[in-house]
C-alpha atoms as a PDB file:
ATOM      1  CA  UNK A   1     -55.153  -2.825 -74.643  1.00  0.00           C
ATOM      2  CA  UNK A   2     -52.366  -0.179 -73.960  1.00  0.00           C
ATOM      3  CA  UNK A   3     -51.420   0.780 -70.478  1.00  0.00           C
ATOM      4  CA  UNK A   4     -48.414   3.007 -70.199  1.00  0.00           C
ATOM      5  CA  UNK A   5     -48.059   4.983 -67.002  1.00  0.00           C
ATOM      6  CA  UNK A   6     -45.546   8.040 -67.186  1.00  0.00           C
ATOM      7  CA  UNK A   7     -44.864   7.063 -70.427  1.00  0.00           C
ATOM      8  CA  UNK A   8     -44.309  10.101 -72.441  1.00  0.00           C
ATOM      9  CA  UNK A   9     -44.630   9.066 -75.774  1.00  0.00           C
ATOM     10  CA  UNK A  10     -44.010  11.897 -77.835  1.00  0.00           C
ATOM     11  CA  UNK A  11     -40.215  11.670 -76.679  1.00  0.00           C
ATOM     12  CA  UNK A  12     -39.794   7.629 -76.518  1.00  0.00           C
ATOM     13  CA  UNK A  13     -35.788   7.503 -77.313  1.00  0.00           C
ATOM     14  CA  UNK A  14     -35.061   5.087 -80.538  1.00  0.00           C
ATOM     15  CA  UNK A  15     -33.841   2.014 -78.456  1.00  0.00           C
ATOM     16  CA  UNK A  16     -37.676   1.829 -76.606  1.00  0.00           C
ATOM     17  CA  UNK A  17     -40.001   1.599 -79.802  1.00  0.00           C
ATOM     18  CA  UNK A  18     -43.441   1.271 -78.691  1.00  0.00           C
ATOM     19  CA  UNK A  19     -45.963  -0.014 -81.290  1.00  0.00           C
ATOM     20  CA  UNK A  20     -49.352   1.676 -80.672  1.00  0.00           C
ATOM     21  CA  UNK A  21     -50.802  -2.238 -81.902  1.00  0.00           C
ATOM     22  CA  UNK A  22     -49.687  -4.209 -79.409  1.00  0.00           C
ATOM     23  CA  UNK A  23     -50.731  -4.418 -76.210  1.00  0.00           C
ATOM     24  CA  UNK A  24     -47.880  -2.898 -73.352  1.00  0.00           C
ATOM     25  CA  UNK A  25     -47.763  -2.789 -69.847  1.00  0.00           C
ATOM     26  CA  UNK A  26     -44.772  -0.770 -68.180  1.00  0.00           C
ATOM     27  CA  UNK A  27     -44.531   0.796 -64.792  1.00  0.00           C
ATOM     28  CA  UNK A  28     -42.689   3.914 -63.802  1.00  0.00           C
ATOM     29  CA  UNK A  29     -40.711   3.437 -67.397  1.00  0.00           C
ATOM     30  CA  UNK A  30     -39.381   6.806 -68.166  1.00  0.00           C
ATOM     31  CA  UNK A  31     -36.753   7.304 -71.187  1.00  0.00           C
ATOM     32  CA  UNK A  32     -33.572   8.469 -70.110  1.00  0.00           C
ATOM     33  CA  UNK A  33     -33.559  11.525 -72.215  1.00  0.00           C
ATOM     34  CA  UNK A  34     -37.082  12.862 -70.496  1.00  0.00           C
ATOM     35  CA  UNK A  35     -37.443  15.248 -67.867  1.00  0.00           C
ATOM     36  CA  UNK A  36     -40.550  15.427 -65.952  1.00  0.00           C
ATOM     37  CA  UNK A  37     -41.482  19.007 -65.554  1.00  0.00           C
ATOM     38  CA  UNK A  38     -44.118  20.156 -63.114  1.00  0.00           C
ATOM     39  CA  UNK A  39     -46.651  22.472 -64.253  1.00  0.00           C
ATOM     40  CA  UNK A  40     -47.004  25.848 -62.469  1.00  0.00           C
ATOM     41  CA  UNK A  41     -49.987  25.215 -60.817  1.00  0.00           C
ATOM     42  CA  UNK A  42     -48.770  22.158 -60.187  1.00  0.00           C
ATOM     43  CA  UNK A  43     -45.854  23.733 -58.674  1.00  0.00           C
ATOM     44  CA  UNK A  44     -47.402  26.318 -56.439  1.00  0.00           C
ATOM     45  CA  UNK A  45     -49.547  23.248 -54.860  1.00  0.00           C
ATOM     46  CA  UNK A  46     -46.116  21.353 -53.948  1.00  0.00           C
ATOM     47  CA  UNK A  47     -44.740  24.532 -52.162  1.00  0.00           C
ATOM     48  CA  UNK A  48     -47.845  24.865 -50.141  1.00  0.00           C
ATOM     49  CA  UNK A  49     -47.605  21.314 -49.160  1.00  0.00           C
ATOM     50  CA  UNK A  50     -44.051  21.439 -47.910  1.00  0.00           C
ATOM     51  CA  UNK A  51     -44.768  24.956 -46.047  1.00  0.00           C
ATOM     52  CA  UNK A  52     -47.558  22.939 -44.195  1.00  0.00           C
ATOM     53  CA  UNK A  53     -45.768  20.304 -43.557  1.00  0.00           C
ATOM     54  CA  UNK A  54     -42.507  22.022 -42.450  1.00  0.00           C
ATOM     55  CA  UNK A  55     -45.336  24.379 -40.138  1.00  0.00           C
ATOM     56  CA  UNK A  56     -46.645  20.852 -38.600  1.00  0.00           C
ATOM     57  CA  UNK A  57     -43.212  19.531 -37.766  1.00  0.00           C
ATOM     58  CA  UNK A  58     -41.944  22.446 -36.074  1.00  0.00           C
ATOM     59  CA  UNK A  59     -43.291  22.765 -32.341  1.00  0.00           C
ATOM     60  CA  UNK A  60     -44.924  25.394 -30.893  1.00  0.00           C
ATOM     61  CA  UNK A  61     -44.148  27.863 -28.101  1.00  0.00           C
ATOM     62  CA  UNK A  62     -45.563  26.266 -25.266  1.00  0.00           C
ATOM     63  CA  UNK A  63     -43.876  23.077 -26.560  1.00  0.00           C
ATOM     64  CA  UNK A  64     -40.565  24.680 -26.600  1.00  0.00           C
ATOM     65  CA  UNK A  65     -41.096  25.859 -22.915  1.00  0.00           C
ATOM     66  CA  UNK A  66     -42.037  22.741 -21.988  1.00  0.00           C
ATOM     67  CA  UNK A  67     -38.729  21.018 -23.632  1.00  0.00           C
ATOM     68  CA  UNK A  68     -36.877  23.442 -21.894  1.00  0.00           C
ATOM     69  CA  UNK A  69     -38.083  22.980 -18.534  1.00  0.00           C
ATOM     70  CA  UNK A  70     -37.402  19.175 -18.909  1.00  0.00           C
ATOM     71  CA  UNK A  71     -34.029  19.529 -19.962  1.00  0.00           C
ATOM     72  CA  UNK A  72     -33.020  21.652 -17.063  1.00  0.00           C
ATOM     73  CA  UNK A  73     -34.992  19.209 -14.458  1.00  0.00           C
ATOM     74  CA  UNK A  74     -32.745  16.294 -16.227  1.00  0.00           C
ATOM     75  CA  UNK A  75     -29.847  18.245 -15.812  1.00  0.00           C
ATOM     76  CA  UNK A  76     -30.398  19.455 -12.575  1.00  0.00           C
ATOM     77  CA  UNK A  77     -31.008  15.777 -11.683  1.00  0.00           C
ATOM     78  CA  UNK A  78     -28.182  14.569 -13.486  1.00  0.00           C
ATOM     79  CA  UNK A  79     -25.972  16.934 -11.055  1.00  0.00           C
ATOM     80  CA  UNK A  80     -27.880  15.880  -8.157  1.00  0.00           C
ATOM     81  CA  UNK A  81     -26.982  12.329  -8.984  1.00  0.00           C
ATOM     82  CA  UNK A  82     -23.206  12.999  -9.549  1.00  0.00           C
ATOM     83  CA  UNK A  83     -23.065  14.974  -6.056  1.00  0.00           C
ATOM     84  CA  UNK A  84     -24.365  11.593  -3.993  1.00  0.00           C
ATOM     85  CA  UNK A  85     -22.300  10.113  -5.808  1.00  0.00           C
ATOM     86  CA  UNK A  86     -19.181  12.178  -4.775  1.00  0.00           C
ATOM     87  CA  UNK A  87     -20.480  12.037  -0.838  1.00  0.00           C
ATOM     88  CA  UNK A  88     -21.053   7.994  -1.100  1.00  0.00           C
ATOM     89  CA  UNK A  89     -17.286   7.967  -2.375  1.00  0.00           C
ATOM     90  CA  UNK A  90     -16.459  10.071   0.855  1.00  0.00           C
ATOM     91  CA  UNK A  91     -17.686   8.472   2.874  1.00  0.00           C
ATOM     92  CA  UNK A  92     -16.384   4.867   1.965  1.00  0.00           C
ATOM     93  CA  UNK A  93     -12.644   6.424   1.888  1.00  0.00           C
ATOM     94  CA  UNK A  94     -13.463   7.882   5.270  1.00  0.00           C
ATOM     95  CA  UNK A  95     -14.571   4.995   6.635  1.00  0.00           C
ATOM     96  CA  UNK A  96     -11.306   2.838   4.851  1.00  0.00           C
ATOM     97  CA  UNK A  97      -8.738   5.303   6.404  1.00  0.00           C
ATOM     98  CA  UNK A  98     -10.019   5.326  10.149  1.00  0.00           C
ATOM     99  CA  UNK A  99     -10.470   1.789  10.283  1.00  0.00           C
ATOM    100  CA  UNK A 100      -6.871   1.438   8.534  1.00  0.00           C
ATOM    101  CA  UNK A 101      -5.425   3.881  11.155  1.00  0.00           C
ATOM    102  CA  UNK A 102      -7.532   2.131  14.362  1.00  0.00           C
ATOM    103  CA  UNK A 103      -6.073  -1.343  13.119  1.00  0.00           C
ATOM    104  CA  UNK A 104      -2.305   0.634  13.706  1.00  0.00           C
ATOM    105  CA  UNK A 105      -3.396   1.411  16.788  1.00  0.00           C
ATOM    106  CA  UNK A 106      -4.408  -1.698  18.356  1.00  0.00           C
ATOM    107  CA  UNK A 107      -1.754  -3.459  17.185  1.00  0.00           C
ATOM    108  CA  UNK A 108       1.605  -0.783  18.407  1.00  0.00           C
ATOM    109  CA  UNK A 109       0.359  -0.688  22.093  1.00  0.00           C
ATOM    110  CA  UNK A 110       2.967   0.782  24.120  1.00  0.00           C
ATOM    111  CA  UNK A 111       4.964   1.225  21.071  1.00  0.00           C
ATOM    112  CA  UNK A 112       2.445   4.092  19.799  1.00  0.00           C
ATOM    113  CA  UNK A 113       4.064   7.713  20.148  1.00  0.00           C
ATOM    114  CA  UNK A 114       1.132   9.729  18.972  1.00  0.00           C
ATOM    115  CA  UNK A 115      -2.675   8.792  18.093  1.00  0.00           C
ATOM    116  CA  UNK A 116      -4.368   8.995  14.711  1.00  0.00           C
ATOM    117  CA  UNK A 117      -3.705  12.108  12.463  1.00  0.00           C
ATOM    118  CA  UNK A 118      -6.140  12.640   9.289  1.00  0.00           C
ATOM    119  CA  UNK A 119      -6.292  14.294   6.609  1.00  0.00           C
ATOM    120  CA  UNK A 120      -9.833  15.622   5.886  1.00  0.00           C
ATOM    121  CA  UNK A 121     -11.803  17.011   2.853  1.00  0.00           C
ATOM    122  CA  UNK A 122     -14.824  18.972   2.629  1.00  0.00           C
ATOM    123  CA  UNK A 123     -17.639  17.448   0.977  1.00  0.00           C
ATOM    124  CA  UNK A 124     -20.348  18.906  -1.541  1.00  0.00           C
ATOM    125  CA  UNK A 125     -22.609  18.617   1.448  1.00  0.00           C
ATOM    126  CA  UNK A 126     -20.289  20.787   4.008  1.00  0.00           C
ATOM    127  CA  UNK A 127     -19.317  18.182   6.054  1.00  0.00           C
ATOM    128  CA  UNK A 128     -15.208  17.170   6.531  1.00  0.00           C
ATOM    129  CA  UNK A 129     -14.259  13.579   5.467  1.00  0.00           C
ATOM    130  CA  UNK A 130     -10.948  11.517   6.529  1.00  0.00           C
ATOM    131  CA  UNK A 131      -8.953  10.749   2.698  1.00  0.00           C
ATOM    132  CA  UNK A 132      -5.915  10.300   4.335  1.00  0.00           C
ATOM    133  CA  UNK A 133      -3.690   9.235   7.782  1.00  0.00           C
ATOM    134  CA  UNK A 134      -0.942   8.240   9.478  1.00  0.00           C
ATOM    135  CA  UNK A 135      -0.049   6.882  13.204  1.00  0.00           C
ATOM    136  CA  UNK A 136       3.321   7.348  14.988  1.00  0.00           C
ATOM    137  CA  UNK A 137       5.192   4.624  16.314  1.00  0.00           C
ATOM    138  CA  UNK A 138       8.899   4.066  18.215  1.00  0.00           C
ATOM    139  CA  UNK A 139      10.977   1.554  15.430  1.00  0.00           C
ATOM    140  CA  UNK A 140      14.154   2.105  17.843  1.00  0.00           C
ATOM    141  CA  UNK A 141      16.168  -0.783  19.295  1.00  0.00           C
ATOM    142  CA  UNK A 142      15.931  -1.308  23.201  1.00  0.00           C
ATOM    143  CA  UNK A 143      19.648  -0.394  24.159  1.00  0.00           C
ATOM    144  CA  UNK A 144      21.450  -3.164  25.368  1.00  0.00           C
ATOM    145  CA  UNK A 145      18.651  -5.769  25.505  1.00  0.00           C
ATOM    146  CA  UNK A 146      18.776  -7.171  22.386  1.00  0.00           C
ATOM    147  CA  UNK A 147      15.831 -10.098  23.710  1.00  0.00           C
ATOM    148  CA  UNK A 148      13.350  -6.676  24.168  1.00  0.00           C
ATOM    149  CA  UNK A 149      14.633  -5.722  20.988  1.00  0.00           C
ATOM    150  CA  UNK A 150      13.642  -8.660  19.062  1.00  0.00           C
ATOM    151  CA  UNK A 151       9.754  -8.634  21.142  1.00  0.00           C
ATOM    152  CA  UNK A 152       9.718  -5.054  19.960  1.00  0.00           C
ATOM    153  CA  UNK A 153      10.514  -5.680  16.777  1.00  0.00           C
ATOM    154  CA  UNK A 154       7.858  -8.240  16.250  1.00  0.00           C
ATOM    155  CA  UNK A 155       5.054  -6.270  17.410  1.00  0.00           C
ATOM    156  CA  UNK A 156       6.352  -3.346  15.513  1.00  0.00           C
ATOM    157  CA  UNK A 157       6.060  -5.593  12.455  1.00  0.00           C
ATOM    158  CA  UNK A 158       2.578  -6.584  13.762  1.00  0.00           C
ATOM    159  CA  UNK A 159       1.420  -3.517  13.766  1.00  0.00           C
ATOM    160  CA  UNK A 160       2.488  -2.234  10.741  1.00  0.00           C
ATOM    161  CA  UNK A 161       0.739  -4.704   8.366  1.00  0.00           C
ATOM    162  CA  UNK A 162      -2.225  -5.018  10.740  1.00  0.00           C
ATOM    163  CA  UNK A 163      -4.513  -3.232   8.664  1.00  0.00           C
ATOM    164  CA  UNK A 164      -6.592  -5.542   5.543  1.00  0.00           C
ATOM    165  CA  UNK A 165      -4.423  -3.370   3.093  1.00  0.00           C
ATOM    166  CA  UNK A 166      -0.976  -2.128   4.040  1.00  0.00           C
ATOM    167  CA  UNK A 167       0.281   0.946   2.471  1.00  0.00           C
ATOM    168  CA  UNK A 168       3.447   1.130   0.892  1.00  0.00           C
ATOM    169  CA  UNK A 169       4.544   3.293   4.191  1.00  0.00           C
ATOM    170  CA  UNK A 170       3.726   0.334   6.075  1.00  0.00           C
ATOM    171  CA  UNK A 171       5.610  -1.891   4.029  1.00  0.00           C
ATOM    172  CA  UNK A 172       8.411  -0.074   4.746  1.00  0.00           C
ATOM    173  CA  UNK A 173       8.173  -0.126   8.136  1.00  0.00           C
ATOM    174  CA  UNK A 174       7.267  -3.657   8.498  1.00  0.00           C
ATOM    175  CA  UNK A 175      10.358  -4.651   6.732  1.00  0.00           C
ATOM    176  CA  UNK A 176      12.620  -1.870   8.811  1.00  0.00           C
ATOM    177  CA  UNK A 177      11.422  -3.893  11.838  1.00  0.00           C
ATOM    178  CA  UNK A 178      12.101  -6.970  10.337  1.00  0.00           C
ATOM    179  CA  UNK A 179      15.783  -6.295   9.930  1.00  0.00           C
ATOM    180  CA  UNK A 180      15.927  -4.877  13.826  1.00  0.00           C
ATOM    181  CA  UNK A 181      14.455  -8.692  14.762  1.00  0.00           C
ATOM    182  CA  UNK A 182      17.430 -10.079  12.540  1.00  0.00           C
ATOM    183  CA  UNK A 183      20.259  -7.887  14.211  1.00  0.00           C
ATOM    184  CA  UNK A 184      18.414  -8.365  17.539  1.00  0.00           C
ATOM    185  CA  UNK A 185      18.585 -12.292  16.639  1.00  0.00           C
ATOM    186  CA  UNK A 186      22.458 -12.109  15.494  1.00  0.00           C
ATOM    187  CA  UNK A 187      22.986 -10.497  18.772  1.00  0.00           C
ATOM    188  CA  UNK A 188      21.298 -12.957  20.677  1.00  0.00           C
ATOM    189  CA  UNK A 189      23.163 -15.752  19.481  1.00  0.00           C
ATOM    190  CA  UNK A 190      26.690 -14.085  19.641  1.00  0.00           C
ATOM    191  CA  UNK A 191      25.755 -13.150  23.350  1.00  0.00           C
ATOM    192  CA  UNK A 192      25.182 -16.867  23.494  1.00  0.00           C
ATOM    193  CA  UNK A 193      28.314 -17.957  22.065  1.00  0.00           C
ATOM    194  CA  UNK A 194      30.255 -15.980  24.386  1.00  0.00           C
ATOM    195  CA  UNK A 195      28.570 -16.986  27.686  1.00  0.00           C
ATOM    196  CA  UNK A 196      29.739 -21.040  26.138  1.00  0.00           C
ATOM    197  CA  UNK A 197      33.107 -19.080  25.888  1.00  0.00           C
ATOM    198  CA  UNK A 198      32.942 -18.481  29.359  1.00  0.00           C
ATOM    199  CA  UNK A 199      32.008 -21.225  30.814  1.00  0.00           C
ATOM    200  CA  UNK A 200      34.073 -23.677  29.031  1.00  0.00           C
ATOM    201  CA  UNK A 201      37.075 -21.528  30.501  1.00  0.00           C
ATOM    202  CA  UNK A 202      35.408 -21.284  33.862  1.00  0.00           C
ATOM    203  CA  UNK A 203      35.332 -25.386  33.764  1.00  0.00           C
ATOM    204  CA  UNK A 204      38.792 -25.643  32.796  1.00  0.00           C
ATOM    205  CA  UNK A 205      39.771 -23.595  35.581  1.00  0.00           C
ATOM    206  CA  UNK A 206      37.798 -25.545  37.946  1.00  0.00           C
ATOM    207  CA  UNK A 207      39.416 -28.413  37.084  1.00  0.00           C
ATOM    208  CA  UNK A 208      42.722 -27.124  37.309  1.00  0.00           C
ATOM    209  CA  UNK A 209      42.412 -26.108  40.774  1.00  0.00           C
ATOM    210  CA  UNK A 210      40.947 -29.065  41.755  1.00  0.00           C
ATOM    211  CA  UNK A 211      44.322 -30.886  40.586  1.00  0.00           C
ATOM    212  CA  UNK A 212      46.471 -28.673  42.095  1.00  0.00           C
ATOM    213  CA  UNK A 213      44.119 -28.831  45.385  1.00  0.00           C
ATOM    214  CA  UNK A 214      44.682 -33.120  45.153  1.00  0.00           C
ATOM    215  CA  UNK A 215      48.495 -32.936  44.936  1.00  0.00           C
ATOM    216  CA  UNK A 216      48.842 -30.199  47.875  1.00  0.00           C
ATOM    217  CA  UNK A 217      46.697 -32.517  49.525  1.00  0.00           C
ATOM    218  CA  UNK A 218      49.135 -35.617  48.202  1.00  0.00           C
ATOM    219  CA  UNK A 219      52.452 -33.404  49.933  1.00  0.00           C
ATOM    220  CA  UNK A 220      51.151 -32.381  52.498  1.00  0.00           C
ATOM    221  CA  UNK A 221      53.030 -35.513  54.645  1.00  0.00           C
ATOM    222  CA  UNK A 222      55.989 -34.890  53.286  1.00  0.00           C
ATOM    223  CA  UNK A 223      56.155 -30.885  53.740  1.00  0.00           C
ATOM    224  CA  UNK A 224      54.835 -31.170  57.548  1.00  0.00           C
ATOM    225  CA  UNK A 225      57.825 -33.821  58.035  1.00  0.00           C
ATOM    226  CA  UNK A 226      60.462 -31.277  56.176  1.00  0.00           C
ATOM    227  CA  UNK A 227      59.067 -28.364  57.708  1.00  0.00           C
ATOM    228  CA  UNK A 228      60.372 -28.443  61.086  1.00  0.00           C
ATOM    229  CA  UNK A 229      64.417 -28.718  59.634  1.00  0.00           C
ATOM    230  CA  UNK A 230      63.943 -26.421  57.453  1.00  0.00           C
ATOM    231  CA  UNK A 231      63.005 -23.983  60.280  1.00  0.00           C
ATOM    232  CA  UNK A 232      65.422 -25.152  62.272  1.00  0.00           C
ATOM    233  CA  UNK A 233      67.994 -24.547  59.770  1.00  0.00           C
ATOM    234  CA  UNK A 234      66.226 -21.166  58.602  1.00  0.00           C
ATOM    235  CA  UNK A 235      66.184 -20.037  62.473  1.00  0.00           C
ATOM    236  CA  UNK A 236      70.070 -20.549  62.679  1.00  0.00           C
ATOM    237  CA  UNK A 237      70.807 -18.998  59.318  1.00  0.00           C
ATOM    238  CA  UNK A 238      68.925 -15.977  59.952  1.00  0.00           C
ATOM    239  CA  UNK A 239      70.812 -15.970  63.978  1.00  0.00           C
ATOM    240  CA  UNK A 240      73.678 -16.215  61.880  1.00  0.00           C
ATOM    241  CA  UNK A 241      73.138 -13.162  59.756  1.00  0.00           C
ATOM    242  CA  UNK A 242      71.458 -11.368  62.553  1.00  0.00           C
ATOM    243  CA  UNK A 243      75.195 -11.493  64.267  1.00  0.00           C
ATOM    244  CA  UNK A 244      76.809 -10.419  61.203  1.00  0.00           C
ATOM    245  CA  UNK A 245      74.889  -7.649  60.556  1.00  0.00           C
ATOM    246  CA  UNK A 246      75.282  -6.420  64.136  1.00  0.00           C
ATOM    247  CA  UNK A 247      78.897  -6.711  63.972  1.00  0.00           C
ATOM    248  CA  UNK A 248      79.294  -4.872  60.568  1.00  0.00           C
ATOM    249  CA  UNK A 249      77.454  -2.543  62.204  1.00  0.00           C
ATOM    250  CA  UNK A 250      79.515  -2.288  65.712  1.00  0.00           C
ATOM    251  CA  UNK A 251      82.422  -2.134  63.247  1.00  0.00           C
ATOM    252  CA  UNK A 252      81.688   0.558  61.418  1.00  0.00           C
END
């Protein structure tokens, strides 16, 4: 038995000899110098195929609207979504900056020169949120006290990195204050140094009077006994002058 299926054998090339004899089974076997070519009937069938099927697969109308009016709802959602997104991020950052600035404030106490200032942006939803702040304090020494100073300075610092995450502004200030507690400490201990100064002179002194105090105390025998001649002799010597001067002066 022969079975050839679109086997063409009237134009089998020479290297595919088929012998009509023996029995041959070959499936989709097609020379390579064949060409398949539709009839026209044939052909007119295909293209009325392909214009049905291309007519099933596109949609209709009503299916267009209704792809349309899905996309816009997923796009209108899809907005809707990004825009509570936007007011949830507000809302956090206003939230992080007034309980940033509130932490300033509890910490400066009398050291505060001014309450919180904010910055504020309107939301998609109308309403004003806090993105930004700031809270005045006094970073000056206390003149002449350099013990306030150094409290000051310490509460200043306090204050500055009081909130759960300092800004770079109150880095800066926390270290400014920092180097006002060092000066105010330097102070301190000269001020210290000198009052030793002091009193380490103020002993020596002491201590010198006290001698001289013992040896007046020591001569004072001797001076009462030599006191009365030397008055004696002081009374005559000034009698003496006394007369001299009168006479110079009777003379003259």
């Amino acid at each position: 038995m022969n079975v050839s299926l679109n086997l063409i054998s009237s134009h089998v090339s020479s290297h595919e000899i088929v012998s009509q004899n023996k029995s041959c089974n070959r499936l989709n076997t097609t020379a390579a110098s064949e060409v398949l070519v539709p009839s026209h009937s044939q052909s007119s069938a295909l293209d009325k195929l392909h214009k049905a099927q291309n007519l099933a697969s596109q949609p209709s109308e009503s299916d267009k609207k209704v792809d349309e009016k899905n996309k816009i709802a997923a796009d209108q959602k899809k907005k809707e979504q990004e825009v509570q997104q936007v007011i949830q991020q507000l809302k956090s950052r206003d939230l992080e900056v007034k309980t940033h600035e509130q932490a300033h404030l509890a910490a400066g106490g009398q050291y505060v020169t001014s309450g919180a200032n904010y910055v504020y942006q309107t939301g998609p939803d109308g309403n004003r949120y806090a993105i930004g702040g700031d809270v005045g304090i006094d970073t000056s020494p206390v003149p002449g006290n350099p013990e306030a100073t150094l409290l000051k300075a310490q509460q200043i610092q306090s204050a500055a990195l009081a909130p759960a995450q300092p800004s770079s502004q109150d880095q800066s200030v926390a270290r400014a204050a920092m180097q006002m507690a060092n000066n105010a400490r330097v102070e301190l201990a000269q001020s210290a140094s000198d009052e030793q100064s002091d009193f380490t002179v103020k002993e020596k002194q002491g201590g010198m009077r006290d001698e001289a105090t013992s040896d007046e105390n020591q001569n004072a025998p001797l001076i009462q006994s030599i006191m009365p001649k030397a008055l004696d002799e002081s009374s005559s010597l000034i009698s003496s002058e006394r007369q001299q001067f009168n006479l110079r002066v009777a003379t003259s």
